[in-house]
Protein backbone atom coordinates (compact mmCIF):
# COMPACT_ATOMS: atom_id res chain seq x y z
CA UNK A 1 0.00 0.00 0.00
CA UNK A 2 1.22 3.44 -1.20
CA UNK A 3 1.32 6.02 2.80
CA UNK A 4 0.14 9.33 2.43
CA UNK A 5 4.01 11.28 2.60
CA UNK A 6 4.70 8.96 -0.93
CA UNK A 7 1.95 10.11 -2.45
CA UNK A 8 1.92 13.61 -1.21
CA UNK A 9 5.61 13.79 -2.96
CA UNK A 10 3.77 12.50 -6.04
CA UNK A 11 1.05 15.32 -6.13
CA UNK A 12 3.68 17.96 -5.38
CA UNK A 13 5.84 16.45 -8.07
CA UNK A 14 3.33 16.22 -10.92
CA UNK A 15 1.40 19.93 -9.94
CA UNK A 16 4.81 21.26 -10.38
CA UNK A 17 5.61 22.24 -13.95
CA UNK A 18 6.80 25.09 -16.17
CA UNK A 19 3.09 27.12 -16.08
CA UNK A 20 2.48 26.92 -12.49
CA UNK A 21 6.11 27.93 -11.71
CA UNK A 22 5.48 30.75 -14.33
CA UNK A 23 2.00 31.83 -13.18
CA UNK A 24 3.13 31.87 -9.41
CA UNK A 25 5.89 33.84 -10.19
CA UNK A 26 3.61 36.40 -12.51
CA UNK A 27 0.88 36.76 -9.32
CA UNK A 28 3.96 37.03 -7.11
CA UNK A 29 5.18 39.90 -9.30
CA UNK A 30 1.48 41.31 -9.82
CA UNK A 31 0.31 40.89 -6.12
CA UNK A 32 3.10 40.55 -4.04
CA UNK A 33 4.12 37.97 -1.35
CA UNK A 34 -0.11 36.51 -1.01
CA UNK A 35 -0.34 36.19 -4.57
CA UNK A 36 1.60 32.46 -5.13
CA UNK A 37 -0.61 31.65 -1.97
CA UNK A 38 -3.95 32.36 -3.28
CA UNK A 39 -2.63 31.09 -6.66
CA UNK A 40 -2.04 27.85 -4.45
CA UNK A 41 -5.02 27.82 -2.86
CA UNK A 42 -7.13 27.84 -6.06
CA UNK A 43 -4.96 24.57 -6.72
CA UNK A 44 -5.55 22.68 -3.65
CA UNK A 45 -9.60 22.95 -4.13
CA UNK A 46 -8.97 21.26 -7.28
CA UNK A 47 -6.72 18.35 -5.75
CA UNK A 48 -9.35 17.97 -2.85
CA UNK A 49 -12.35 17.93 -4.98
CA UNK A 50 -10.83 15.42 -7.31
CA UNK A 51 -9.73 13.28 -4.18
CA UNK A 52 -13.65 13.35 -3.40
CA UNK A 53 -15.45 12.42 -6.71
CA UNK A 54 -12.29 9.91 -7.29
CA UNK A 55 -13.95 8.18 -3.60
CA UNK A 56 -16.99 8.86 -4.99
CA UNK A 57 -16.53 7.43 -8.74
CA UNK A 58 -14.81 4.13 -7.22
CA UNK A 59 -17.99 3.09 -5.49
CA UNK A 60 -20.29 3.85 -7.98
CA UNK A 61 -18.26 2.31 -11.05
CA UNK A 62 -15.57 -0.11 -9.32
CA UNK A 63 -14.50 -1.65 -12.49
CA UNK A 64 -13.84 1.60 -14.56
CA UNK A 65 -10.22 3.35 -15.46
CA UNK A 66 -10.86 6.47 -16.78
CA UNK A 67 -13.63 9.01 -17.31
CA UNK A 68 -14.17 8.45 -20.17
CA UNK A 69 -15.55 4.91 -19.51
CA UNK A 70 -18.07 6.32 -17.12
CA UNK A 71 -18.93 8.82 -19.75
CA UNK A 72 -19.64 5.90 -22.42
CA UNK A 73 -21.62 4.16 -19.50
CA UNK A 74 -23.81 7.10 -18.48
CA UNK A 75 -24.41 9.20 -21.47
CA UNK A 76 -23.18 7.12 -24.64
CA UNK A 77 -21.30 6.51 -27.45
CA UNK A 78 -21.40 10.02 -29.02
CA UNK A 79 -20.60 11.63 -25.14
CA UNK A 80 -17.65 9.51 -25.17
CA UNK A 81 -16.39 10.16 -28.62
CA UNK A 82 -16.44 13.66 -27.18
CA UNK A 83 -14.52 13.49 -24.61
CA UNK A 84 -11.97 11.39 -25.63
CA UNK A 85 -11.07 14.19 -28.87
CA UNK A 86 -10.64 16.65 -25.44
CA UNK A 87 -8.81 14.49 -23.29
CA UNK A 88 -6.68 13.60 -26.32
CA UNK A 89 -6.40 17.16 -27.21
CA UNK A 90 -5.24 18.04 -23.42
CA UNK A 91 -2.79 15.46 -23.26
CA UNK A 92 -1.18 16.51 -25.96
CA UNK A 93 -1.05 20.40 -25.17
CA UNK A 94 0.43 19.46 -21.67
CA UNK A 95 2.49 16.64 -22.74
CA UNK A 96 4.12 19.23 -25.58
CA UNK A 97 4.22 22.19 -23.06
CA UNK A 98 6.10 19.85 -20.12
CA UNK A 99 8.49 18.46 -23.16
CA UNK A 100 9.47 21.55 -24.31
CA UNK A 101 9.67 23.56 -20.76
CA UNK A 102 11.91 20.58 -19.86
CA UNK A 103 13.80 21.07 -23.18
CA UNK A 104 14.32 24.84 -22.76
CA UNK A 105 15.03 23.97 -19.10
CA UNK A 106 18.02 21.66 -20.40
CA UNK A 107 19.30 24.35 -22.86
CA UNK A 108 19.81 27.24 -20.22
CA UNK A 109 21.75 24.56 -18.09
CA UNK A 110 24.06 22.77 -20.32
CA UNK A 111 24.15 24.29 -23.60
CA UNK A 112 22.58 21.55 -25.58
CA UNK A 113 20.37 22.24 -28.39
CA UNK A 114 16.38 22.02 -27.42
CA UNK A 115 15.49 19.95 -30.11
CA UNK A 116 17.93 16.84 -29.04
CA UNK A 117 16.66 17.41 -25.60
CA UNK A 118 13.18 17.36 -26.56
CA UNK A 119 13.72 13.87 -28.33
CA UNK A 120 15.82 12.65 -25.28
CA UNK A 121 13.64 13.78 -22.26
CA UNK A 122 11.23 11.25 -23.27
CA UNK A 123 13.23 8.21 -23.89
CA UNK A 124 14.83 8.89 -20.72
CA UNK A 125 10.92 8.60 -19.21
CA UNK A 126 10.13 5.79 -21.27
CA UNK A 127 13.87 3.47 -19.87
CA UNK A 128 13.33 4.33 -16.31
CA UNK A 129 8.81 3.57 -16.23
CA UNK A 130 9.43 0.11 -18.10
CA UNK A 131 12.63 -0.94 -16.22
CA UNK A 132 10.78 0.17 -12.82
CA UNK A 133 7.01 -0.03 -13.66
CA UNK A 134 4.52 2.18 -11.34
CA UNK A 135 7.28 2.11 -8.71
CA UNK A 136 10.05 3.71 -10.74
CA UNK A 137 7.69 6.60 -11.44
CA UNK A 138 6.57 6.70 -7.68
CA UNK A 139 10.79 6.92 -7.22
CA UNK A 140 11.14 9.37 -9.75
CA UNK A 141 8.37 12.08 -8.41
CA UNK A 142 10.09 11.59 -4.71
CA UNK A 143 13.21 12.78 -5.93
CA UNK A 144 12.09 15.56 -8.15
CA UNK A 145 10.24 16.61 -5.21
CA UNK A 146 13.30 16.40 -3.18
CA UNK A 147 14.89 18.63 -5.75
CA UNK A 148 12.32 21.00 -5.68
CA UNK A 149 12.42 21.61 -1.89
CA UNK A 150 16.07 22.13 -1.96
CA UNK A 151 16.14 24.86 -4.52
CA UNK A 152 13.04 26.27 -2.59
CA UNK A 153 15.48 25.96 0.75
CA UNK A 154 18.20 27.47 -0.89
CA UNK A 155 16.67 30.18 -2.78
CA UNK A 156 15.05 31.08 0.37
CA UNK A 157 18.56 30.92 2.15
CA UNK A 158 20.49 33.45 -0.93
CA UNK A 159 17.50 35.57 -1.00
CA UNK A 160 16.43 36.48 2.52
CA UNK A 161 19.32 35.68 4.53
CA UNK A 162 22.56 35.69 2.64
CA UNK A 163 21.79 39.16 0.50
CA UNK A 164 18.84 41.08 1.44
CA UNK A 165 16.55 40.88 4.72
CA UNK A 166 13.27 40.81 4.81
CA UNK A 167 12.95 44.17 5.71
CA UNK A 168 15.18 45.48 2.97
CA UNK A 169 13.30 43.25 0.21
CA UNK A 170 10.04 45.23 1.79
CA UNK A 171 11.51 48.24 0.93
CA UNK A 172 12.50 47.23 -2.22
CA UNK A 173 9.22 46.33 -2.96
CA UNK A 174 7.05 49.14 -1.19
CA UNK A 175 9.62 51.04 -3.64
CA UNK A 176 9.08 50.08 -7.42
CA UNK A 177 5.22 49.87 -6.21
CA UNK A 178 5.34 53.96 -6.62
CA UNK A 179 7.07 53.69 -9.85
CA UNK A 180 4.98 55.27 -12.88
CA UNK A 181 4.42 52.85 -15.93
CA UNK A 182 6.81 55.35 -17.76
CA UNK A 183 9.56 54.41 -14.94
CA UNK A 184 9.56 50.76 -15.08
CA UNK A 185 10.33 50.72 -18.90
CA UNK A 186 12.85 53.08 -18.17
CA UNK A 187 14.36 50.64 -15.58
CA UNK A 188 13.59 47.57 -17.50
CA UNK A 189 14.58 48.45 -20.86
CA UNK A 190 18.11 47.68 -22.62
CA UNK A 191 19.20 51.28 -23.02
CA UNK A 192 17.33 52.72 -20.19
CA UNK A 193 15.30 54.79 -22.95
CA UNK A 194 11.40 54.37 -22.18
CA UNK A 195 11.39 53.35 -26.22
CA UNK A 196 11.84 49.90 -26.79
């Protein structure tokens, strides 16, 4: 039986990919310090209310692996044709987005060209789930979550307590929020021109 800390790494491990890093990072930038919380938040009512109807859909249909089964069950043929063209079409907008987030990811850090990464990202997937099966992907999300709090701990360390405190990162920010839109393209900009 899979405990709850192994499959808590799992959730944290699979929610965490290149558009909720960038989204957290644009409300953090539009909202300040509550607004990767609240983006959070909105994220944990859909983990809990998919927990619930998951409970839920295993009594009621005991025998069925996906949705779209219980949508060929309850409402039909045509229903299901349906939703299998938008699952399809989801998987493959968030399997191409992770690919080539990873891809770009692998660029910035060693140099090598997107497009080999993008072909070699999944083959490295592909090795370690059929050598491993379900565990080696249980394995692999505990690690990348392991990852992912240790950049968190030492971004946190560099940031607040190495460079700046926290005081002097709230005057940083209670700064640039009295800058004019003219002034933050000023600051922003190549040549320090408002012109782009």
């Amino acid at each position: 039986m899979i405990k709850t800390g192994l499959t808590a790494s799992v959730i944290v491990s699979q929610w965490t990919w290149a558009a909720t890093l960038l989204q957290s990072s644009n409300v953090a930038w539009a909202y300040g310090v509550s607004g990767p919380f609240w983006y959070a938040s909105g994220a944990t009512i859909q983990i809990l209310l998919f927990g619930v109807i998951a409970i839920s859909l295993k009594k009621v249909a005991p025998s069925a692996h996906t949705v779209c089964e219980i949508v060929n069950a309850r409402w039909g043929r045509t229903a299901h044709k349906t939703f299998l063209f938008f699952a399809f079409c989801a998987n493959i907008i968030v399997t191409s987005m992770l690919l080539l987030g990873g891809a770009a990811t692998v660029e910035a850090l060693t140099g090598m060209d997107y497009r080999l990464a993008s072909f070699l990202i999944p083959w490295g997937v592909i090795l370690y789930t059929s050598a491993g099966g379900l565990k080696a992907t249980f394995l692999a999300s505990y690690i990348h979550t392991v990852v992912i709090f240790l950049v968190l701990v030492i971004m946190i360390f560099v940031v607040y307590i190495k460079y700046f405190s926290s005081d002097l990162i709230y005057k940083f920010l209670d700064k640039t929020v009295n800058y004019s839109e003219e002034e933050c393209q000023a600051i922003y900009s190549a040549d320090g021109t408002v012109a782009t």
